[in-house]
N, C-alpha and C. Protein backbone atom coordinates (compact mmCIF):
# COMPACT_ATOMS: atom_id res chain seq x y z
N UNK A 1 0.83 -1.17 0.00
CA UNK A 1 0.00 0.00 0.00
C UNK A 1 0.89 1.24 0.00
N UNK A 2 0.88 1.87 -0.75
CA UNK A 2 1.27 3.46 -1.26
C UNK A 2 0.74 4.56 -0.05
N UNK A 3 1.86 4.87 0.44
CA UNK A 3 1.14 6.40 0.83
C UNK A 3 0.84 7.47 -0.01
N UNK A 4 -0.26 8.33 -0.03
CA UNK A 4 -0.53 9.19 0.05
C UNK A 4 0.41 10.57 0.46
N UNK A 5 0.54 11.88 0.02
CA UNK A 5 0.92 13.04 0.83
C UNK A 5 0.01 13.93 0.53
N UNK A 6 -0.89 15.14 0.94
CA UNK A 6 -1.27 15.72 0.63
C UNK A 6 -1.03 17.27 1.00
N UNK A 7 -0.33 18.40 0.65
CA UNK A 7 -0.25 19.48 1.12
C UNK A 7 -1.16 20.05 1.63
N UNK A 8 -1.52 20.66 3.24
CA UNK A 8 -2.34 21.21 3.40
C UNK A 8 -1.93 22.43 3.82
N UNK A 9 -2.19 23.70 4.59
CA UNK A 9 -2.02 24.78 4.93
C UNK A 9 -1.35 24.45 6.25
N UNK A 10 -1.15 23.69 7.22
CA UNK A 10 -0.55 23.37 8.15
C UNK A 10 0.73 22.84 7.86
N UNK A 11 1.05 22.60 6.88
CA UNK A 11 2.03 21.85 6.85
C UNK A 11 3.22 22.95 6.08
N UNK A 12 3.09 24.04 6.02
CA UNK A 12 3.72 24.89 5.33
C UNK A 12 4.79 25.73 6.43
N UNK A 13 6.21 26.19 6.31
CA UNK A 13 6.74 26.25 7.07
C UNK A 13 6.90 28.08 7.23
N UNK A 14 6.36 28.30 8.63
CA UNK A 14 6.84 29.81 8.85
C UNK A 14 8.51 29.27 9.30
N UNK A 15 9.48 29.98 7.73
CA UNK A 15 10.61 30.30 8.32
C UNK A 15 11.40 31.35 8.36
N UNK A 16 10.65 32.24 7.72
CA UNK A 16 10.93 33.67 7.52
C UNK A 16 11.24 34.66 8.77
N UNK A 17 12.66 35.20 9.44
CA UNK A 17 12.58 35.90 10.10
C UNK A 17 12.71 37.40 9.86
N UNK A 18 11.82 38.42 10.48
CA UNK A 18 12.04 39.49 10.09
C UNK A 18 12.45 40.43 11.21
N UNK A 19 14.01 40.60 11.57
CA UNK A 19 14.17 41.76 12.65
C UNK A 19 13.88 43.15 12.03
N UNK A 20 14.09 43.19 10.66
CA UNK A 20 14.04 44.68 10.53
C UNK A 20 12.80 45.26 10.16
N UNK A 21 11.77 44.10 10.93
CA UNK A 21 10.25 44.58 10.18
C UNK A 21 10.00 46.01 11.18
N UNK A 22 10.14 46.02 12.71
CA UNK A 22 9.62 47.04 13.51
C UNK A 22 10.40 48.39 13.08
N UNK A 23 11.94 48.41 13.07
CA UNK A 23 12.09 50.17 12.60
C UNK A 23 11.79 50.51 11.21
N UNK A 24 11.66 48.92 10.21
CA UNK A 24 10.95 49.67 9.09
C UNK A 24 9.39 49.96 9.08
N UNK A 25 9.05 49.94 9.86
CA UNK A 25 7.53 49.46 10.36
C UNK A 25 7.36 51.69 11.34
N UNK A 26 8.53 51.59 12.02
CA UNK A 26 8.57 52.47 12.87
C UNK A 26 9.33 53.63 11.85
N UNK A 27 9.89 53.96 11.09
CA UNK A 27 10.04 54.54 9.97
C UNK A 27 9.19 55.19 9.10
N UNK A 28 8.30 54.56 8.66
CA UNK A 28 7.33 54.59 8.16
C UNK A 28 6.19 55.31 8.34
N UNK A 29 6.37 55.35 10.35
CA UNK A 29 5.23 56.17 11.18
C UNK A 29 3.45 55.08 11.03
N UNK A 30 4.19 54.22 10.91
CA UNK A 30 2.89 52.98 11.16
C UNK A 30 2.51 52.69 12.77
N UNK A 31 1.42 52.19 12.83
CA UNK A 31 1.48 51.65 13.92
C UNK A 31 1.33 49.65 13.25
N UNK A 32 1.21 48.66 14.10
CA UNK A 32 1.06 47.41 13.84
C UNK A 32 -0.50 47.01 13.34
N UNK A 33 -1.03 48.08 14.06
CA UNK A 33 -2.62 47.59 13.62
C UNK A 33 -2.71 47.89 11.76
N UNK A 34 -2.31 49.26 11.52
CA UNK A 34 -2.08 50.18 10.74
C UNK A 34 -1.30 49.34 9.61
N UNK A 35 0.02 48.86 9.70
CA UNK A 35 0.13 48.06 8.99
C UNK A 35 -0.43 46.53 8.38
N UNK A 36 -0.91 45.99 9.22
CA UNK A 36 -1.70 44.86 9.01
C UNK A 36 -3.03 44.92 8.17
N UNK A 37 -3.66 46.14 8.66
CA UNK A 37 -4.49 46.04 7.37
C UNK A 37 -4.08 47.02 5.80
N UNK A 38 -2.97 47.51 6.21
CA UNK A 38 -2.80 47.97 4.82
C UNK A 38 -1.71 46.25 3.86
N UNK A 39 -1.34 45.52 4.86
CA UNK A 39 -0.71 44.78 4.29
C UNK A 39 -1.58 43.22 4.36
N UNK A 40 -2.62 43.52 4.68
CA UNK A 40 -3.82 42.12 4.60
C UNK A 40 -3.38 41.25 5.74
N UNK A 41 -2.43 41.76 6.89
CA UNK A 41 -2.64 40.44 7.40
C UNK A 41 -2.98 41.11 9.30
N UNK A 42 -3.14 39.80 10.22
CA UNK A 42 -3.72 40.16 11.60
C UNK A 42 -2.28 41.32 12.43
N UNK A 43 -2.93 42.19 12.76
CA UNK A 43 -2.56 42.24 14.18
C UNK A 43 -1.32 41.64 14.84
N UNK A 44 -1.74 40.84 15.09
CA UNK A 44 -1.52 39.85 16.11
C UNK A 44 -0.08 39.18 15.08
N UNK A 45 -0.46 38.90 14.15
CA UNK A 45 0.83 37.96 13.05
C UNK A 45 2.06 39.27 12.91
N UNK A 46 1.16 40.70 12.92
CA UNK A 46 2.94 42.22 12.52
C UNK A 46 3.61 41.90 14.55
N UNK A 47 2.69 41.52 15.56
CA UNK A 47 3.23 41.55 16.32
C UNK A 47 4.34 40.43 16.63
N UNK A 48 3.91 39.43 16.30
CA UNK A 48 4.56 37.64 16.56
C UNK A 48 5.67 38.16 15.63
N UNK A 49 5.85 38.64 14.87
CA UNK A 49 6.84 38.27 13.99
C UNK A 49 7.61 39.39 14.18
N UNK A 50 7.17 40.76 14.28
CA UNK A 50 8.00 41.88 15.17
C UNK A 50 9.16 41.14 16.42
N UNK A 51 8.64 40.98 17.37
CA UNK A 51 8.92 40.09 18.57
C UNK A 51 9.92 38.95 18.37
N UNK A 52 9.62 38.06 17.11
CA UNK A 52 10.50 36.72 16.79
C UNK A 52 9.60 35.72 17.47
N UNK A 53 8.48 36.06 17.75
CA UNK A 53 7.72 34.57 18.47
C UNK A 53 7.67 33.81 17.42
N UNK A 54 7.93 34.10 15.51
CA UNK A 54 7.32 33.32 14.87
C UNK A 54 8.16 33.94 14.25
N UNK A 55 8.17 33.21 12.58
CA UNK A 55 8.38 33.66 11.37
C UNK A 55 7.12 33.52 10.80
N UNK A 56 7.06 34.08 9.88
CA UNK A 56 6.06 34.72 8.01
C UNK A 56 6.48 33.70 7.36
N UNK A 57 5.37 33.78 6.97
CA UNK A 57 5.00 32.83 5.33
C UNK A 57 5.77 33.70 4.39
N UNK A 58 6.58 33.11 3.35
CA UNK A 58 6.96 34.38 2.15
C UNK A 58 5.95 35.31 1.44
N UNK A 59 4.36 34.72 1.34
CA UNK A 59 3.56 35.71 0.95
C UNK A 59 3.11 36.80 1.59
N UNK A 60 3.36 36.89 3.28
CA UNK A 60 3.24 37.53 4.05
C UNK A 60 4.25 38.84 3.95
N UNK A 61 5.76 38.13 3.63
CA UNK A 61 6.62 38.71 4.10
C UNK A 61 6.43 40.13 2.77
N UNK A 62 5.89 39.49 1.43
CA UNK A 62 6.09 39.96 0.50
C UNK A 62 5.16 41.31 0.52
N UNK A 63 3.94 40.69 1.18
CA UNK A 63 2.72 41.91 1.69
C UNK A 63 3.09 42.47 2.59
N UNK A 64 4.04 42.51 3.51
CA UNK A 64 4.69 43.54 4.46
C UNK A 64 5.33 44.34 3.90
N UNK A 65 6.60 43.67 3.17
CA UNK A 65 7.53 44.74 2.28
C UNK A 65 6.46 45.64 1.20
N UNK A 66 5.59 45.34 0.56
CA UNK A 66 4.60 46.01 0.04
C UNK A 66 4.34 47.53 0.59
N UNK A 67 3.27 46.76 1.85
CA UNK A 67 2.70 47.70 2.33
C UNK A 67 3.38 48.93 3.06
N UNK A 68 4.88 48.32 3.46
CA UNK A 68 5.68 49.30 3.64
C UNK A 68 6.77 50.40 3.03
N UNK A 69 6.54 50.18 1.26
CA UNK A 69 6.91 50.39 0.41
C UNK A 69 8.23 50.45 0.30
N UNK A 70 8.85 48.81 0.91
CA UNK A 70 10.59 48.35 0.85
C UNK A 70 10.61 47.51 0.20
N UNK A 71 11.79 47.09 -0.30
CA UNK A 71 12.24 45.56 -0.31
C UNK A 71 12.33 44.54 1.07
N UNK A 72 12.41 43.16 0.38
CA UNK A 72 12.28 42.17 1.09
C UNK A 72 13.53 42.37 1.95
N UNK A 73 14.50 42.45 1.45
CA UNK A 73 15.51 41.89 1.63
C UNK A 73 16.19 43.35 2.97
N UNK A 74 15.09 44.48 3.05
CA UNK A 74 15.47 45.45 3.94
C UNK A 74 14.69 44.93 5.23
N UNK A 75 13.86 43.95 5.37
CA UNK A 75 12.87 43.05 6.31
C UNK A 75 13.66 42.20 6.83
N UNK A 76 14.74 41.81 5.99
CA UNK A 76 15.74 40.34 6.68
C UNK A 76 16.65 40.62 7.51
């Protein structure tokens, strides 16, 4: 019998760290709420990942650098 794999949304890896998200974040004259909805995502996810409780998804990271009108690579 063959396994199966199936990709689901859990299984996807936050490994993205971003230290330079808060002074580009604080630069900017954002607040976290402020950015999150200009960049589609929670609250709660500009804070975790501000902090280092977590890393970003790359589509996340990509809608941060967006919304903060940087590059990625000024987030890393």
């Amino acid at each position: 019998m063959r396994a199966t794999s199936k990709k689901t949304r859990g299984d996807h890896k936050r490994s993205v760290l971003l230290p330079g998200l808060r002074a580009a974040r604080q630069r900017s004259g954002l607040t976290q709420c402020e950015l999150g909805t200009l960049a589609r995502v929670a609250k709660g996810t500009v804070l975790d990942v501000e902090v280092g409780r977590r890393g970003a998804y790359p589509r996340t990271v990509r809608r941060l650098a967006k919304a903060l009108g940087t590059e990625v690579a000024d987030l890393i």
